[in-house]
Protein backbone atom coordinates (compact mmCIF):
# COMPACT_ATOMS: atom_id res chain seq x y z
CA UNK A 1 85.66 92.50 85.88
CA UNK A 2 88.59 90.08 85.01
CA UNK A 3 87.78 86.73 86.59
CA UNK A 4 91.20 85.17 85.43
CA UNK A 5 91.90 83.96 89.06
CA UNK A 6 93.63 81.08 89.96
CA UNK A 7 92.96 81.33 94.09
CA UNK A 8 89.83 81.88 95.99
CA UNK A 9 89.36 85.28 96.73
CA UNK A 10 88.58 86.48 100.95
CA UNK A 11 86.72 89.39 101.40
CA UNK A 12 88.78 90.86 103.61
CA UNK A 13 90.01 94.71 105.08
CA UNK A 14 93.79 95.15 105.69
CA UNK A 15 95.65 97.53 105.70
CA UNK A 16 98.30 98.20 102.73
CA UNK A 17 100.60 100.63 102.58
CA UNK A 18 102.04 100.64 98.72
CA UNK A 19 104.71 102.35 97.12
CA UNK A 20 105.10 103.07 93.54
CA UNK A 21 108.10 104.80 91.92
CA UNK A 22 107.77 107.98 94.40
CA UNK A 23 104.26 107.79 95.44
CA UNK A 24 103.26 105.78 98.93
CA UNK A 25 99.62 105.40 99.81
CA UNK A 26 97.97 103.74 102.44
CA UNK A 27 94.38 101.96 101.76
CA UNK A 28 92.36 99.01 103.06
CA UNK A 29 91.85 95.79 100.71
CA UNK A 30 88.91 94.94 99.37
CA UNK A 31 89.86 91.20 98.76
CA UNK A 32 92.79 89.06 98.80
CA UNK A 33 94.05 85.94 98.31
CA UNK A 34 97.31 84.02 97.98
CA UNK A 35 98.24 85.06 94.49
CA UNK A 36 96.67 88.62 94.68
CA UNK A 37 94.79 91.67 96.20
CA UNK A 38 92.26 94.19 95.05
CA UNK A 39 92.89 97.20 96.94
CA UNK A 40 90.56 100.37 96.40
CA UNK A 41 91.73 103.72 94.80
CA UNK A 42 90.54 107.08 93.83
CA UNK A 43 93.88 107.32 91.38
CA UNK A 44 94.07 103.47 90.43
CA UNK A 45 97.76 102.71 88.46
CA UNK A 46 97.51 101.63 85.00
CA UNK A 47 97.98 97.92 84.03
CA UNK A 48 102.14 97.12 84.16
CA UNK A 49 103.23 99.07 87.26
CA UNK A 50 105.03 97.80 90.03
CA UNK A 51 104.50 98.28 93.35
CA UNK A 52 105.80 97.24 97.14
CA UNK A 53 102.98 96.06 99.05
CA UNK A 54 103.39 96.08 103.19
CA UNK A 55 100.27 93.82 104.16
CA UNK A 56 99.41 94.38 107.18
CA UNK A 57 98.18 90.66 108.08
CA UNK A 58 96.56 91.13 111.65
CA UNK A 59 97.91 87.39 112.50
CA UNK A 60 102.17 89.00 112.26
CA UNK A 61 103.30 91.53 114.28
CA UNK A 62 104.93 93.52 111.55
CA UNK A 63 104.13 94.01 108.08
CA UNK A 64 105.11 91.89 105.38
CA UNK A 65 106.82 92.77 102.20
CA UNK A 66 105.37 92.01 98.90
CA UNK A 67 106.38 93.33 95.42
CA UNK A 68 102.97 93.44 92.69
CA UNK A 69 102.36 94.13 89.27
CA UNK A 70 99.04 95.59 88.47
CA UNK A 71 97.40 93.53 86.29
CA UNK A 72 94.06 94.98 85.79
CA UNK A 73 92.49 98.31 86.89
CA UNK A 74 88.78 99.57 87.58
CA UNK A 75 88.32 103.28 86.65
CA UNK A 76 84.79 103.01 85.91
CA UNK A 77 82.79 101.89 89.08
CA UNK A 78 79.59 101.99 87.33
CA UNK A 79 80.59 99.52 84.60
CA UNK A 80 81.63 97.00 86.77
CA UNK A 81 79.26 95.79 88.66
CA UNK A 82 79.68 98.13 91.87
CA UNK A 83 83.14 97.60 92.45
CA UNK A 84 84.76 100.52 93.97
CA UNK A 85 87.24 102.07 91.56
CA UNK A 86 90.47 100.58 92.33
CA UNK A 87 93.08 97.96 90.71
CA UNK A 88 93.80 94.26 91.03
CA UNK A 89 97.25 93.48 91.98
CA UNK A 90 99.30 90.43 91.06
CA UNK A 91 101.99 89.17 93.81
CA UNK A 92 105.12 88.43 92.13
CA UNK A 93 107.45 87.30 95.21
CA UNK A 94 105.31 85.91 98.46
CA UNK A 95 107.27 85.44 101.09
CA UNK A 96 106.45 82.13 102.82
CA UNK A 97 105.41 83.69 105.87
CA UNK A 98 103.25 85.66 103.61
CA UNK A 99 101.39 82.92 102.05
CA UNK A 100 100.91 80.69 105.13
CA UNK A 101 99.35 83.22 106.56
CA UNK A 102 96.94 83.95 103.83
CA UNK A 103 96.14 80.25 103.95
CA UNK A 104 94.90 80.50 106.95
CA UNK A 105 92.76 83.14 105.97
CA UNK A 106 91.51 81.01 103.04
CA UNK A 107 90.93 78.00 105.09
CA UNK A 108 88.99 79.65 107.86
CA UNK A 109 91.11 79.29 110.67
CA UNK A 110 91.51 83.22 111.11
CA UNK A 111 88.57 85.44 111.39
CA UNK A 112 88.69 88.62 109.37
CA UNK A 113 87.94 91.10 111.84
């Protein structure tokens, strides 16, 4: 696993909807954190594509807009120390809303429930 991170990662489950040239699929992150999010997938996208996140932060009443490159993916559970197959995403444009929210996250002050 790529441990390039700048941020703390939060285990945390949210859900994502994601949309990638014509494909949209909803999942539930694995982690996140303000400059990223792994989110689980049986058909992970290859390293370079972009996608529109809508996170799902349970502290905003709507979803918040996100767009991602994936930077990294798993398709090889076994070799990587359990983690589910999946890919790690890299957020290119977080809104402010976005990342204060995921701060709060980070700092405690919101359970992950």
């Amino acid at each position: 696993m790529h441990n390039q991170r700048e941020e703390p990662r939060l285990p945390i489950r949210i859900n994502v909807d994601f949309t990638s040239n014509d494909s949209v699929q909803s999942v539930f992150s694995l982690n996140i954190s303000a400059g990223g999010i792994y989110l689980p997938s049986h058909k992970p996208l290859p390293p370079g594509s972009m996608v529109v996140l809508h996170l799902n932060l349970p502290t905003l009443d709507s979803a918040v807009e996100v767009l991602g490159e994936v930077v990294w993916n798993n398709i090889n559970p076994e070799s990587n120390n359990g983690l589910p197959k999946g890919m790690g995403i890299r957020f290119l444009n977080q809104s402010s809303l976005a990342l204060e929210h995921l701060g709060l996250f980070q700092t405690g002050r919101i359970g992950n429930s």
